[in-house]
Protein backbone atom coordinates (compact mmCIF):
# COMPACT_ATOMS: atom_id res chain seq x y z
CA UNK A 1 164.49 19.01 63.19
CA UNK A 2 164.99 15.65 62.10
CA UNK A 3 167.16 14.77 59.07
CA UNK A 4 164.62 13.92 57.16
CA UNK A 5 162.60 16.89 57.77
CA UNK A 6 165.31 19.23 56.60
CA UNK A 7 166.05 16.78 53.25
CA UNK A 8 161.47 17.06 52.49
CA UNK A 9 161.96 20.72 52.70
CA UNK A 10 164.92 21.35 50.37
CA UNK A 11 163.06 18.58 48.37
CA UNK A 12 159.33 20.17 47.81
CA UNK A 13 161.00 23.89 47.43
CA UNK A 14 163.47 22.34 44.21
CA UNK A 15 160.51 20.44 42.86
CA UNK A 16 158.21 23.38 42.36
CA UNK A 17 159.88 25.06 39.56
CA UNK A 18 160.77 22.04 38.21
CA UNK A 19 156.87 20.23 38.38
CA UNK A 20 155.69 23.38 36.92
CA UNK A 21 157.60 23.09 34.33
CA UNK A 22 157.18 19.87 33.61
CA UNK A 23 153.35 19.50 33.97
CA UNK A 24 152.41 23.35 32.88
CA UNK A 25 155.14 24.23 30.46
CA UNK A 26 155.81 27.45 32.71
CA UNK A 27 158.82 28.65 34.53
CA UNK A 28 158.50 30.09 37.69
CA UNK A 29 159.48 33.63 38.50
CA UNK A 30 159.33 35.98 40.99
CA UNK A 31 156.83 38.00 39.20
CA UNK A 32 154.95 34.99 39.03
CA UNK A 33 154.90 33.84 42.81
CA UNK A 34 153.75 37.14 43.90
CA UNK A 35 150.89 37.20 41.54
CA UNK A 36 150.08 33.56 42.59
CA UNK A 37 150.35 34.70 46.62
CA UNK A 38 148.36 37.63 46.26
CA UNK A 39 145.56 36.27 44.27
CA UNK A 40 145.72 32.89 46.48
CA UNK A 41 146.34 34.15 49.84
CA UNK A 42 143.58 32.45 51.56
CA UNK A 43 143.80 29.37 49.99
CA UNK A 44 147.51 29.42 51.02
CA UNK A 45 146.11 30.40 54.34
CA UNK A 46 144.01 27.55 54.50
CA UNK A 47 146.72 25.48 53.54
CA UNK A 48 148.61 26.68 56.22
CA UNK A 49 145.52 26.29 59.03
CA UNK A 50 144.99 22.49 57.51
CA UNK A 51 148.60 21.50 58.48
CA UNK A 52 147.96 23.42 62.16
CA UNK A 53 144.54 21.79 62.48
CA UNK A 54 146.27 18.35 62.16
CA UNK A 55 148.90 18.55 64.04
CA UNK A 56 146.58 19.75 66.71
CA UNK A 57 144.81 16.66 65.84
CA UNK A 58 147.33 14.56 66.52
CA UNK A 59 148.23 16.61 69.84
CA UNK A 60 145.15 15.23 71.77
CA UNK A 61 144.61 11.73 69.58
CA UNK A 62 146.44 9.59 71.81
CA UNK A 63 143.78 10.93 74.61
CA UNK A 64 140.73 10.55 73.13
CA UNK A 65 141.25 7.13 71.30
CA UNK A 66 141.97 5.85 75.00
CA UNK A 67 138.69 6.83 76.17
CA UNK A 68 136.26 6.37 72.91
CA UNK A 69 138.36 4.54 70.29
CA UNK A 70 138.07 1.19 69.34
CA UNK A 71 140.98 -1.32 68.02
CA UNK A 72 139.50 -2.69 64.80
CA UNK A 73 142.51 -3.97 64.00
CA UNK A 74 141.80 -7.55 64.66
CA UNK A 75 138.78 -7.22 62.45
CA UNK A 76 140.25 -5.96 59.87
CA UNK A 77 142.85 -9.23 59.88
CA UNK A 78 140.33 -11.67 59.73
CA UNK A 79 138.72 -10.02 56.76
CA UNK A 80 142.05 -10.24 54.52
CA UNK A 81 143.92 -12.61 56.28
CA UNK A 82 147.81 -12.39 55.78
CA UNK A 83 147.51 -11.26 52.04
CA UNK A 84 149.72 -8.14 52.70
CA UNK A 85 152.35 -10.61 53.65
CA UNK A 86 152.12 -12.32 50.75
CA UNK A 87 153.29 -9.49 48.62
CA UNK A 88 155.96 -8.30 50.67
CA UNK A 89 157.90 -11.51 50.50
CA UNK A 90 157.14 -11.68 46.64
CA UNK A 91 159.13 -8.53 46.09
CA UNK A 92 161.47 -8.58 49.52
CA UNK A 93 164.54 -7.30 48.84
CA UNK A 94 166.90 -4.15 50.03
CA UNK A 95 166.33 -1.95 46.78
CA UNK A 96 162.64 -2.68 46.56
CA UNK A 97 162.65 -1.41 50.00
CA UNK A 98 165.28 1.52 49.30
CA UNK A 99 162.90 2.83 46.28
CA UNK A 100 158.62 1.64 48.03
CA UNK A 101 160.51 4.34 51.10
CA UNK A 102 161.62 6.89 48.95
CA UNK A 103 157.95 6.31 46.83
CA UNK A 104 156.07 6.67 50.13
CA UNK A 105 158.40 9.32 51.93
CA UNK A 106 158.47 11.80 48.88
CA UNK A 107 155.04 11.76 47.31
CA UNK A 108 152.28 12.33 49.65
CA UNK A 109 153.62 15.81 50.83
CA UNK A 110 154.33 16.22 47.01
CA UNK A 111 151.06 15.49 45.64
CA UNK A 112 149.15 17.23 48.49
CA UNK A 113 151.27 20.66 48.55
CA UNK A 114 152.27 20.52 44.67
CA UNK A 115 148.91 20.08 42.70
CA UNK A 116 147.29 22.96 44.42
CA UNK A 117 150.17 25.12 43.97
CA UNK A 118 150.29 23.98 40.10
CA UNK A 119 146.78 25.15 39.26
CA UNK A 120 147.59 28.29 41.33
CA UNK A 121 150.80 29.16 39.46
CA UNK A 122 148.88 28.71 36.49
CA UNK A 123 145.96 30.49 37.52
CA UNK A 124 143.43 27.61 37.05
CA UNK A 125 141.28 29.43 39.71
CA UNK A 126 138.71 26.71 39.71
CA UNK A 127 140.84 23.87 39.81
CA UNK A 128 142.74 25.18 42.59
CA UNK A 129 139.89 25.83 44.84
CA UNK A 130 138.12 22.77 44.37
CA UNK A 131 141.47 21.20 45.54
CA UNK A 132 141.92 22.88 48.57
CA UNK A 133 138.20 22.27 49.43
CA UNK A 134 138.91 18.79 48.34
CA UNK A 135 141.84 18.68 51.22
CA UNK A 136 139.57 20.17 53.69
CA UNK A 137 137.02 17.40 53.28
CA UNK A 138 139.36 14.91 53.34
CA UNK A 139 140.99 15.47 56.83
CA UNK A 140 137.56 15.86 58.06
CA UNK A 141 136.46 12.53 56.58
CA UNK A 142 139.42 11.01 57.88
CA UNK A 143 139.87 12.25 61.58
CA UNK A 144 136.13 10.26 62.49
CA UNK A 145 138.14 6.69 61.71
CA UNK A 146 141.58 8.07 63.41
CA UNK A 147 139.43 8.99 66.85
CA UNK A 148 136.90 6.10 66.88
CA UNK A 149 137.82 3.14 64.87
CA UNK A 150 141.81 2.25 65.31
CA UNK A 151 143.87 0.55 62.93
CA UNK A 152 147.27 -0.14 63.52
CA UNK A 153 149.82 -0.76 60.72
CA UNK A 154 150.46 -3.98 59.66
CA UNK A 155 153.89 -4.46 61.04
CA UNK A 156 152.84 -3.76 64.42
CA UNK A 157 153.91 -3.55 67.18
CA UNK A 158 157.67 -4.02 65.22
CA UNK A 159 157.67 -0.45 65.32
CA UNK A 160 158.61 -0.03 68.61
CA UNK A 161 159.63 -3.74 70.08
CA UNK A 162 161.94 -5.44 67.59
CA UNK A 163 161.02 -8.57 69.78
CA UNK A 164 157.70 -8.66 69.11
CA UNK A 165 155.84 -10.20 66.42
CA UNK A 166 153.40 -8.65 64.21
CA UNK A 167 149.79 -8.32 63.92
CA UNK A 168 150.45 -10.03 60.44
CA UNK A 169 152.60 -12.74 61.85
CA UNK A 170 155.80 -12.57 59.61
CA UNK A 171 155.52 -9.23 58.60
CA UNK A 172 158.39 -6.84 58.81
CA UNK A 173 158.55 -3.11 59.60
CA UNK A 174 160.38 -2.29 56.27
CA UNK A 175 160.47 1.54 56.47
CA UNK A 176 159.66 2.50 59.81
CA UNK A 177 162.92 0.61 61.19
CA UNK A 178 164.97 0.87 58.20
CA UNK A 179 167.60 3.00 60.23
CA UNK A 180 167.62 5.40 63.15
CA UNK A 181 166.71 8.88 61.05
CA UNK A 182 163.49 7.32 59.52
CA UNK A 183 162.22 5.74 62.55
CA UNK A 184 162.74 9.08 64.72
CA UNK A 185 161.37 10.72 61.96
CA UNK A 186 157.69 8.16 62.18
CA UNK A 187 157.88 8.54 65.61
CA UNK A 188 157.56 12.18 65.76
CA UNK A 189 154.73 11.91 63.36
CA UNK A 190 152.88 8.85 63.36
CA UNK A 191 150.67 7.02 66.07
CA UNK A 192 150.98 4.00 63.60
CA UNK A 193 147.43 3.20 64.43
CA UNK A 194 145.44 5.63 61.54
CA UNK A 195 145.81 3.12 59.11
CA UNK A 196 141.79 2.92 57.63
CA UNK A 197 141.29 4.79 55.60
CA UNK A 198 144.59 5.27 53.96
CA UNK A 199 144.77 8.72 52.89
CA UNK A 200 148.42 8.59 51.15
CA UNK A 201 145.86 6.84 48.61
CA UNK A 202 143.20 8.57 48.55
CA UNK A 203 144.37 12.10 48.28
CA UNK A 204 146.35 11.76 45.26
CA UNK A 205 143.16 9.40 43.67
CA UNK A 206 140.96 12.05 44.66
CA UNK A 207 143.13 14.99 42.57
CA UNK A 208 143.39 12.53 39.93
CA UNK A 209 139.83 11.91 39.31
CA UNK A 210 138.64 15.08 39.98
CA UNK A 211 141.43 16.52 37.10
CA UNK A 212 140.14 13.91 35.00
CA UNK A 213 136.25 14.42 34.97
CA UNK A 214 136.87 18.84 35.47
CA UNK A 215 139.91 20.26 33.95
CA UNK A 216 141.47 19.77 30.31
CA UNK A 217 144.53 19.47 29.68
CA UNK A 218 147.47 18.48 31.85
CA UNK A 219 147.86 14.87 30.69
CA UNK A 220 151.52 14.50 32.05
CA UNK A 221 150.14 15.75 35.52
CA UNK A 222 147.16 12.95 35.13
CA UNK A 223 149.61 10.17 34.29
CA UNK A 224 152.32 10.99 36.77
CA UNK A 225 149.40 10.77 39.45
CA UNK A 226 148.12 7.73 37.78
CA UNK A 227 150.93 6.07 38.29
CA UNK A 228 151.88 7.64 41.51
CA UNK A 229 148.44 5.75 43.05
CA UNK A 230 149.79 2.57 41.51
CA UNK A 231 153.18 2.82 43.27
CA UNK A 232 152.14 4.12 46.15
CA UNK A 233 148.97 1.34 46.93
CA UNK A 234 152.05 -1.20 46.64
CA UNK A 235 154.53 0.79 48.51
CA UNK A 236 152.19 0.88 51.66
CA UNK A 237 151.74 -2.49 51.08
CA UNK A 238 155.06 -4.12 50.22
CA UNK A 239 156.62 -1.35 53.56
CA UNK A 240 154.49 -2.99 56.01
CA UNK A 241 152.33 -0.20 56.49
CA UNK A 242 148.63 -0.34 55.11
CA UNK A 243 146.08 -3.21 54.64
CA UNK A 244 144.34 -3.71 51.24
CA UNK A 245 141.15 -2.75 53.09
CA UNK A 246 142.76 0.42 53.81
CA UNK A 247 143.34 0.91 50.39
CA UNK A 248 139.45 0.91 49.47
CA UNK A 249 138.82 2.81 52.38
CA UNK A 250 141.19 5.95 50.59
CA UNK A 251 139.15 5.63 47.14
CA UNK A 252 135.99 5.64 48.84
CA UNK A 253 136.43 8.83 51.02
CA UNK A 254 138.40 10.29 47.96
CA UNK A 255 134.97 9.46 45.67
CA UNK A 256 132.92 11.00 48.64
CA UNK A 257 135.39 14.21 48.05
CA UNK A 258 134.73 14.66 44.70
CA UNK A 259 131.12 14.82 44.98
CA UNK A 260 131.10 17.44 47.80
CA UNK A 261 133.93 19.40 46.21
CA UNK A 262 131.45 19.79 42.85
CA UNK A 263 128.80 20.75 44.85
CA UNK A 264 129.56 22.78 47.84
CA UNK A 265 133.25 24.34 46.85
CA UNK A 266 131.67 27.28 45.26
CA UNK A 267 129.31 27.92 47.78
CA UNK A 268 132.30 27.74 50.31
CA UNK A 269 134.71 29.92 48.57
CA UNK A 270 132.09 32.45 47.69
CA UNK A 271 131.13 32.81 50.99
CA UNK A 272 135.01 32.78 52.55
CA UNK A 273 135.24 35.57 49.68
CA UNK A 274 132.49 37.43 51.07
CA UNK A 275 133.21 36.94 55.01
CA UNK A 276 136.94 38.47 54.16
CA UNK A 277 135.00 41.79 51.91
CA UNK A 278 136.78 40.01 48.06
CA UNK A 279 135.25 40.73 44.84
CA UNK A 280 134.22 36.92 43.86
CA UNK A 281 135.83 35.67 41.54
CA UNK A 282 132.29 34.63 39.24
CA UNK A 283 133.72 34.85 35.74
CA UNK A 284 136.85 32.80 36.75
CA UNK A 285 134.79 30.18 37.97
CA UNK A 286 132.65 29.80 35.24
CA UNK A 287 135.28 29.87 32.45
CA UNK A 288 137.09 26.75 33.25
């Protein structure tokens, strides 16, 4: 386990009970965790299968992009130009860089793992279905573009050949070659070539909008998102990662989202609820 694999861990189980009582004015006990677990353990379970199903994604991505993919990335370039560049030498400097990383490293696994286990703990059955559904459409929107239309980052091939120059001639790989721990860390993650749509923008848009049209109350949550998708457009920006296009490509899939999730998540649940022999949950879902 990489370094920073070990440091996200310790880092997403300490935020919990402190989010939750930030954002729901709860504390978390044990009590509490086992009535969230038993009353969510399939959506817990799907959380679990939607990490699995990705990394098996990943397993055979390299394979299949070879064959059917192709590199958009070119086309993508001549529709912005070098405009990404132009913001990362506006703000260039070692603690933008130091606090864009830490913006991009420690909020997407927040947002994605945190805001369904927030409605959860607080028993906003609803809310936390739609979310997970919401997830579930999203990697399925997303792994289309990742097979059959690639987009490398914007830095380049600097990932991996310091020598080289960059698709955006100029541009620098900020994060991924920051030091040795972060860039082992990509590497063992990223292909660096799923760039369209960016999804570390449009999951947290997608929560953010759906929490904002659905569910009342919760205003810190919505503003600490709201700002989170501001920081974290630039971040993948200013790092050398994502292309503005990319950007619109996340709000578009997460808009698409939304308007499945109000449709077919209770239709989905209430049949997962049925398949595993549950009482359905009607009165729950109707309340909120």
């Amino acid at each position: 386990m990489n370094v920073i694999d070990a440091i996200l861990v310790v880092y997403l189980l300490a935020s919990f009970p402190i989010g939750v009582y930030l954002f729901a004015r709860k504390k978390v006990n044990w009590s509490g965790l086992e009535d969230m677990v038993s009353k969510y353990r399939w959506h817990l379970l799907m959380l679990l299968c939607l990490f699995a199903f990705k990394s098996l994604v990943m397993s055979f991505e390299v394979t299949v992009e070879g064959v059917l993919g192709y590199d958009a990335t070119e086309f993508v370039h001549s529709i912005e130009g070098d405009a990404v560049l132009a913001v990362q030498r506006a703000f260039l400097s070692e603690a933008m860089t130091v606090a864009m990383g830490a913006v991009y490293i420690g909020s997407f696994l927040f947002i994605y793992v945190f805001s369904f286990l927030l409605f959860a703990y607080s028993d906003r059955f609803k809310t936390a279905s739609q979310l997970m559904f919401m997830n579930l459409v999203l990697l399925l929107i997303s792994i289309p573009f990742y097979f059959f239309a690639i987009v490398y980052v914007t830095s380049w091939p600097l990932v991996n050949d310091p020598g080289a120059t960059a698709v955006v001639p100029g541009m620098q790989a900020l994060l991924y070659n920051y030091n040795d721990q972060i860039h082992g860390f990509f590497t063992s993650y990223d292909t660096f070539n799923n760039s369209f749509p960016s999804m570390h923008v449009g999951y947290p848009a997608a929560i953010l909008i759906l929490l904002w049209r659905k569910q009342p109350g919760f205003k810190g949550y919505k503003i600490f998102l709201g700002v989170m998708v501001f920081l974290i457009s630039l971040s993948i920006v200013y790092l050398g990662i994502h292309w503005f296009v990319d950007i619109l490509g996340g709000l578009v899939a997460a808009f698409a989202a939304i308007l499945l999730a109000e449709r077919y998540s209770e239709p989905f649940w209430r049949r997962a609820y049925k398949l595993v022999r549950w009482e359905w949950k009607e009165e729950e879902w109707r309340k909120e």
